[in-house]
N, C-alpha and C. Protein backbone atom coordinates (compact mmCIF):
# COMPACT_ATOMS: atom_id res chain seq x y z
N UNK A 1 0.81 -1.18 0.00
CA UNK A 1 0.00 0.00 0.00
C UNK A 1 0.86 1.26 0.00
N UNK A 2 1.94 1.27 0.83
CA UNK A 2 2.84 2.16 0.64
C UNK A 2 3.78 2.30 -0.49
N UNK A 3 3.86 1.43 -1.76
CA UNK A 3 4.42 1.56 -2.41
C UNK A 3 3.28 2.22 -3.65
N UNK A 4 2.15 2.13 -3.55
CA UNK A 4 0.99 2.27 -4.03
C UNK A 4 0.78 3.57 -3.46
N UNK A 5 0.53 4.25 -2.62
CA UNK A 5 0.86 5.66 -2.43
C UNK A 5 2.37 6.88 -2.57
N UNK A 6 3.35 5.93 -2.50
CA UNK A 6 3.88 7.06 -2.77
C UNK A 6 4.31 6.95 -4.90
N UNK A 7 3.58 5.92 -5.34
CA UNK A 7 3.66 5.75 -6.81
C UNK A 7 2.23 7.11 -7.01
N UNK A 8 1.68 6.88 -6.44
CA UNK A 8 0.12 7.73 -6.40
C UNK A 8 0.83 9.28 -6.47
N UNK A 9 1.51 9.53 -5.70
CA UNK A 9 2.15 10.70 -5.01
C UNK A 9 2.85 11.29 -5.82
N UNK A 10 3.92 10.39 -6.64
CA UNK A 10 4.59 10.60 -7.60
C UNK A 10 3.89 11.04 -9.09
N UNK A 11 2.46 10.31 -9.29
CA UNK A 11 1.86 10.91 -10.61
C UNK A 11 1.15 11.90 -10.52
N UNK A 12 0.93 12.56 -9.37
CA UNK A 12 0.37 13.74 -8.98
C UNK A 12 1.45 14.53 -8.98
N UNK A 13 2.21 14.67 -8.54
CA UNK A 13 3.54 15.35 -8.44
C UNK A 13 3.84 15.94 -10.39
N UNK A 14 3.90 14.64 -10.65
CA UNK A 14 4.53 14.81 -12.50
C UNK A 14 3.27 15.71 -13.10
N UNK A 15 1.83 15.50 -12.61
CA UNK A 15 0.66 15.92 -13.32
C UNK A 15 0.78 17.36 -12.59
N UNK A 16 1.26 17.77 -11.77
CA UNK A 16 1.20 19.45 -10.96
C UNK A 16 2.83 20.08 -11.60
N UNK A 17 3.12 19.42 -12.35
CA UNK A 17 4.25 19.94 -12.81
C UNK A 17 4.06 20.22 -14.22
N UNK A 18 3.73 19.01 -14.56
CA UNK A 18 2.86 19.25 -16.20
C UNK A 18 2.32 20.79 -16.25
N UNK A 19 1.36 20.71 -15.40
CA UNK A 19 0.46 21.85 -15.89
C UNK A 19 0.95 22.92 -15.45
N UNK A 20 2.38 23.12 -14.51
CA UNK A 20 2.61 24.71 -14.60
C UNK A 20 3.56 24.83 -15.75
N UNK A 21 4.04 23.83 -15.95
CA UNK A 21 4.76 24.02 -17.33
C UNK A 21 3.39 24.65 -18.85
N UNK A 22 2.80 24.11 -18.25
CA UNK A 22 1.91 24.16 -19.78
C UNK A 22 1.16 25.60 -19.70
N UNK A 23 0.47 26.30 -18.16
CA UNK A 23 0.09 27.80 -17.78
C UNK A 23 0.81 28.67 -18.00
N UNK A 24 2.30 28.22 -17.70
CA UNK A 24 3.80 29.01 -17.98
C UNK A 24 3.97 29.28 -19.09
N UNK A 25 3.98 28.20 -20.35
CA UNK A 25 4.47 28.33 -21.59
C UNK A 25 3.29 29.25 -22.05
N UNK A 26 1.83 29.27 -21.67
CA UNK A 26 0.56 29.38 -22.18
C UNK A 26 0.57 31.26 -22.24
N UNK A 27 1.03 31.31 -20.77
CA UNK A 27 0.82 33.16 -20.51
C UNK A 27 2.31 33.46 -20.99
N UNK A 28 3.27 33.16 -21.18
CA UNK A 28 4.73 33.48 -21.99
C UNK A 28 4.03 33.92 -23.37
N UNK A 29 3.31 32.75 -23.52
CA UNK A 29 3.02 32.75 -25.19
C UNK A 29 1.81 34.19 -25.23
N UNK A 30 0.81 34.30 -24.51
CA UNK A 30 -0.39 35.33 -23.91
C UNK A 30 0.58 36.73 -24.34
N UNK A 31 1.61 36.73 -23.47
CA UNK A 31 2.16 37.89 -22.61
C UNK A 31 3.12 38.79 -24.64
N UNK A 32 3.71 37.51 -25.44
CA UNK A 32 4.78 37.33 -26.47
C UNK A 32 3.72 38.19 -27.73
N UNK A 33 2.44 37.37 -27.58
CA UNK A 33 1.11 37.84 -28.51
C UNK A 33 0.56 39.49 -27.90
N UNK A 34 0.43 39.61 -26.68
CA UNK A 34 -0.43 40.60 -26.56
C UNK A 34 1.40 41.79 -26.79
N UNK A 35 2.70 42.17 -26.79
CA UNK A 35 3.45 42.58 -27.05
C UNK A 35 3.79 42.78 -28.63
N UNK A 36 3.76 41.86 -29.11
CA UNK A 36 3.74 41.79 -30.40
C UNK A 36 2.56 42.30 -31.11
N UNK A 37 1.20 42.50 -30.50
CA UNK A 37 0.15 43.37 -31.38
C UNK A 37 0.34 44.43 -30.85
N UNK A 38 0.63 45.23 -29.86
CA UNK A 38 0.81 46.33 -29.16
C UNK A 38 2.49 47.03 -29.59
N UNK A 39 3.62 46.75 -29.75
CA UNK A 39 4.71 47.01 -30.25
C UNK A 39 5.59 46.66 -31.54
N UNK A 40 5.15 45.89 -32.17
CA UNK A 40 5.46 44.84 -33.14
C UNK A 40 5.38 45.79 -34.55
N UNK A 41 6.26 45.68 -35.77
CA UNK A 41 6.18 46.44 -36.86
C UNK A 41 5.03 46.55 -37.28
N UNK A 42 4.00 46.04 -37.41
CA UNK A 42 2.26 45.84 -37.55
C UNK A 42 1.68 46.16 -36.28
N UNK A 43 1.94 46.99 -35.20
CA UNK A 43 1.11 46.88 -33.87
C UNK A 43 0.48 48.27 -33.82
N UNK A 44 -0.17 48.06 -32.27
CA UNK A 44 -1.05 48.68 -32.19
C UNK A 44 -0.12 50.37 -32.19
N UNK A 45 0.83 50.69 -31.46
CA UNK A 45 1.14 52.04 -31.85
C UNK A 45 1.89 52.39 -33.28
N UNK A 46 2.27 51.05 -34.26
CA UNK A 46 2.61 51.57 -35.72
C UNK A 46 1.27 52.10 -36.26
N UNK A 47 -0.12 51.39 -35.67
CA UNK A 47 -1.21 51.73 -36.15
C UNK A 47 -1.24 53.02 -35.95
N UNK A 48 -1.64 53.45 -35.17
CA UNK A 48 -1.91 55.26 -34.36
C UNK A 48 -1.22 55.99 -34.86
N UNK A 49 0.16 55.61 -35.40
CA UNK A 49 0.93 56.62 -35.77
C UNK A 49 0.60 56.83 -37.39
N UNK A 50 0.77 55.88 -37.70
CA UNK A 50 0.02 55.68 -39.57
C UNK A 50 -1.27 56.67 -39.72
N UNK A 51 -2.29 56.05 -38.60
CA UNK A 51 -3.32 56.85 -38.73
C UNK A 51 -3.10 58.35 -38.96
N UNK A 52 -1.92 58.68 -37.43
CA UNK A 52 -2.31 60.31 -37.36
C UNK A 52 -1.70 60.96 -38.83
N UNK A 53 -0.78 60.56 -39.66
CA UNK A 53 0.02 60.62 -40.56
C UNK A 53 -0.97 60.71 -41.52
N UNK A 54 -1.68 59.94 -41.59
CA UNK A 54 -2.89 59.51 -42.64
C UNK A 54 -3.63 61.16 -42.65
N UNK A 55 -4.14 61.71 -41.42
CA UNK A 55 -4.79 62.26 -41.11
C UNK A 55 -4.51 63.79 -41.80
N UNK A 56 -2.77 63.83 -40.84
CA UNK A 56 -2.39 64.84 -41.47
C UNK A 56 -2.27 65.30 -42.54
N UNK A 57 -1.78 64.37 -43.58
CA UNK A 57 -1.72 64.22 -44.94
C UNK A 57 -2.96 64.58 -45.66
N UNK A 58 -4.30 64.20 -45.51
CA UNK A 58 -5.79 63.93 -46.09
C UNK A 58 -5.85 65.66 -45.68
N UNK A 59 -5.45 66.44 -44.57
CA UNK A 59 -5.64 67.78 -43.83
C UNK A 59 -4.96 68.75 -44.79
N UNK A 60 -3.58 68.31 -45.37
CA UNK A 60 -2.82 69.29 -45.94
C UNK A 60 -3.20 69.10 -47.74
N UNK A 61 -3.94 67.54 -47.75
CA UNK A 61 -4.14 67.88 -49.68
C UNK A 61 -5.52 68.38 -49.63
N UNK A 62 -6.02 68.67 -48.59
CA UNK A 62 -7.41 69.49 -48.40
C UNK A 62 -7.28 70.78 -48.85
N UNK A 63 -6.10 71.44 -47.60
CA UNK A 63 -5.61 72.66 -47.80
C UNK A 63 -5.18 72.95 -49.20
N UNK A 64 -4.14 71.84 -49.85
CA UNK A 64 -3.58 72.45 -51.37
C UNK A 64 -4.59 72.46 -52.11
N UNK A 65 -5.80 71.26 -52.19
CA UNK A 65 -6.64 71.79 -53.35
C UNK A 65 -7.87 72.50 -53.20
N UNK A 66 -8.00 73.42 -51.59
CA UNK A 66 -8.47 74.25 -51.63
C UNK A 66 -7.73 75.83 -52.15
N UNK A 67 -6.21 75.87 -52.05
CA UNK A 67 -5.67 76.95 -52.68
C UNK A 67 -5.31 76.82 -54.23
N UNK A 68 -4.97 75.63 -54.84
CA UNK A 68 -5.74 75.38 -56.02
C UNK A 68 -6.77 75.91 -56.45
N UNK A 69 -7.63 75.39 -56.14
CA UNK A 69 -9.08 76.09 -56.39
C UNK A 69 -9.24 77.71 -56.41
N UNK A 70 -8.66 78.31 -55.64
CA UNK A 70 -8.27 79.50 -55.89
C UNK A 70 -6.95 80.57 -56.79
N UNK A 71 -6.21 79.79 -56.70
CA UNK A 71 -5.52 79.74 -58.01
C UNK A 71 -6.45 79.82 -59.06
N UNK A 72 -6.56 78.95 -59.61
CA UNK A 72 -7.36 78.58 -60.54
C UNK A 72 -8.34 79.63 -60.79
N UNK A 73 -9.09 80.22 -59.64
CA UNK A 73 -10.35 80.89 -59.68
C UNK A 73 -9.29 82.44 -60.27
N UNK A 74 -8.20 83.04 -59.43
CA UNK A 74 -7.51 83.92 -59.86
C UNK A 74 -6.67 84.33 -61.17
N UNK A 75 -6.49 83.21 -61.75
CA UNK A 75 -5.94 83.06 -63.01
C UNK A 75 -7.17 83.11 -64.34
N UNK A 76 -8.23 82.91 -63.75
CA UNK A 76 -9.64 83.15 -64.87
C UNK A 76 -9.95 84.38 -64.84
N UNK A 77 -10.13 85.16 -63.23
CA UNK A 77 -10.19 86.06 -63.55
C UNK A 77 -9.19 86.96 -64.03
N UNK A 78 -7.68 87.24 -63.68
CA UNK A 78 -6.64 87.62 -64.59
C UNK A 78 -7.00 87.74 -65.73
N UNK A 79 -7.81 86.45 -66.58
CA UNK A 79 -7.84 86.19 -67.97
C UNK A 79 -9.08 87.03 -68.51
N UNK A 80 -9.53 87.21 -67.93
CA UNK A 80 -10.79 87.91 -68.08
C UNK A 80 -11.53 88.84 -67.73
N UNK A 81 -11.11 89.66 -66.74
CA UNK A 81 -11.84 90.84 -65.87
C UNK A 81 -10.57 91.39 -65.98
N UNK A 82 -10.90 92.67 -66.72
CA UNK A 82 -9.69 93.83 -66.40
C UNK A 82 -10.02 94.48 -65.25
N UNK A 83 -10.79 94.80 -64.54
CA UNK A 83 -10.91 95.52 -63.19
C UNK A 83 -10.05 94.10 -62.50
N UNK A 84 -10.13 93.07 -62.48
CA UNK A 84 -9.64 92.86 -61.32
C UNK A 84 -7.56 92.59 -61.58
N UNK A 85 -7.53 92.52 -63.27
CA UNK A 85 -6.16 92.84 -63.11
C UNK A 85 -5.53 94.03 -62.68
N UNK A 86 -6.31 94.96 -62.46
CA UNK A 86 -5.76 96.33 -62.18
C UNK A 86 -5.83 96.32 -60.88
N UNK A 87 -6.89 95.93 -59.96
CA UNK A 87 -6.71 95.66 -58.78
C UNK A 87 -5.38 94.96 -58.03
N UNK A 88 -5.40 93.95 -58.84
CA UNK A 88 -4.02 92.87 -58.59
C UNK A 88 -3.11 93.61 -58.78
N UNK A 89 -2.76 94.66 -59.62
CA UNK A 89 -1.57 95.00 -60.20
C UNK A 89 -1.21 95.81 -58.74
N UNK A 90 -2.56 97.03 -58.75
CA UNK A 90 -2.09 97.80 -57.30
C UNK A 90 -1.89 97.20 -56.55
N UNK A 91 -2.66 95.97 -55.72
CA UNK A 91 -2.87 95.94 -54.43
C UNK A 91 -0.98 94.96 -54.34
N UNK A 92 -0.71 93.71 -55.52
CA UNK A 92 0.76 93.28 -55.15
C UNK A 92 1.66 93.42 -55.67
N UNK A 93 1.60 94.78 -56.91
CA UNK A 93 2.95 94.77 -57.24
C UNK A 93 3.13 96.94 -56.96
N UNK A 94 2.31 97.27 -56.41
CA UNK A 94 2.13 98.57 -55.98
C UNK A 94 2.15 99.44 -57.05
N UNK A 95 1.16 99.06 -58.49
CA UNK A 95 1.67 99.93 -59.43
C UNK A 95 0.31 101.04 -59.55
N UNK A 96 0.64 101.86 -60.46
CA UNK A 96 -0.36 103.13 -60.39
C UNK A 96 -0.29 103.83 -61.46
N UNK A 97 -1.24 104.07 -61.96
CA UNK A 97 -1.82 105.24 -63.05
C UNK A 97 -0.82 106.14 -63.24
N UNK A 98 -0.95 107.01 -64.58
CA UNK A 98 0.13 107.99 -64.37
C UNK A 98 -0.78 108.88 -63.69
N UNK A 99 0.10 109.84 -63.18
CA UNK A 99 -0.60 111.36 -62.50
C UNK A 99 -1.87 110.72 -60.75
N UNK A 100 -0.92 109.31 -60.32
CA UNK A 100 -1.76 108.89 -59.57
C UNK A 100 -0.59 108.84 -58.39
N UNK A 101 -1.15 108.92 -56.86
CA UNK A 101 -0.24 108.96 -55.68
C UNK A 101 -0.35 107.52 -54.90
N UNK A 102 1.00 106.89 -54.75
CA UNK A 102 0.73 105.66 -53.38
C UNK A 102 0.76 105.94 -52.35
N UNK A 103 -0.36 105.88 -51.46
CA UNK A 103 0.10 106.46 -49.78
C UNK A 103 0.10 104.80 -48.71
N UNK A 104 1.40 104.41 -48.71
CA UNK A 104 1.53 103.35 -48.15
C UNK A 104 1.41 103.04 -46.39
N UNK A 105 1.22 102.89 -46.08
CA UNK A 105 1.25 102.44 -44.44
C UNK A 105 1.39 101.38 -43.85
N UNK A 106 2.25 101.78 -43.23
CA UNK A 106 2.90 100.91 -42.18
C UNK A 106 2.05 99.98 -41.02
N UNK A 107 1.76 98.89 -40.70
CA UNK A 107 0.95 98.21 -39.51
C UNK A 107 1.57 98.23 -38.49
């Protein structure tokens, strides 16, 4: 009987060893996965950063082809409205009529 318990003793022993080996390897492996989606060349902060990049980018070709668009709108009229080339002419290259005065000021 005593050889029958401590054989008993012994496969309990191997079976409580088993399984911290196997919880061990299990949350190693848990701990390897949840690091690797969170830091990993594909993870969760390459994500966030892509995004904000994304973001910025979609923000600034907003901006260019909204000044495009105005371009565009300024160059038709150039082409076509002499009041407003004469406007343009004064207001950015400071030019003026003959027998006409610039009174410039300072901000």
């Amino acid at each position: 009987m005593a050889v029958h318990n401590r054989l008993r003793h012994q496969v309990d022993t191997e079976i409580r060893i088993r399984r911290i080996i196997f919880y061990t390897l299990m949350f190693l492996s848990f701990i390897y996965i949840i690091t690797s989606l969170v830091f990993g060349d594909m993870g969760l902060i390459k994500y966030i950063d892509l995004h904000k990049k994304k973001s910025n980018l979609e923000t600034g070709i907003k901006e260019i082809e909204r000044e495009n668009q105005l371009l565009k709108l300024q160059i038709k009229l150039l082409k076509e409205d002499p009041f407003f080339k004469e406007k343009y002419a004064r207001e950015e290259f400071g030019l003026a009529k003959p027998d006409e005065y610039i009174f410039q000021y300072d901000r």
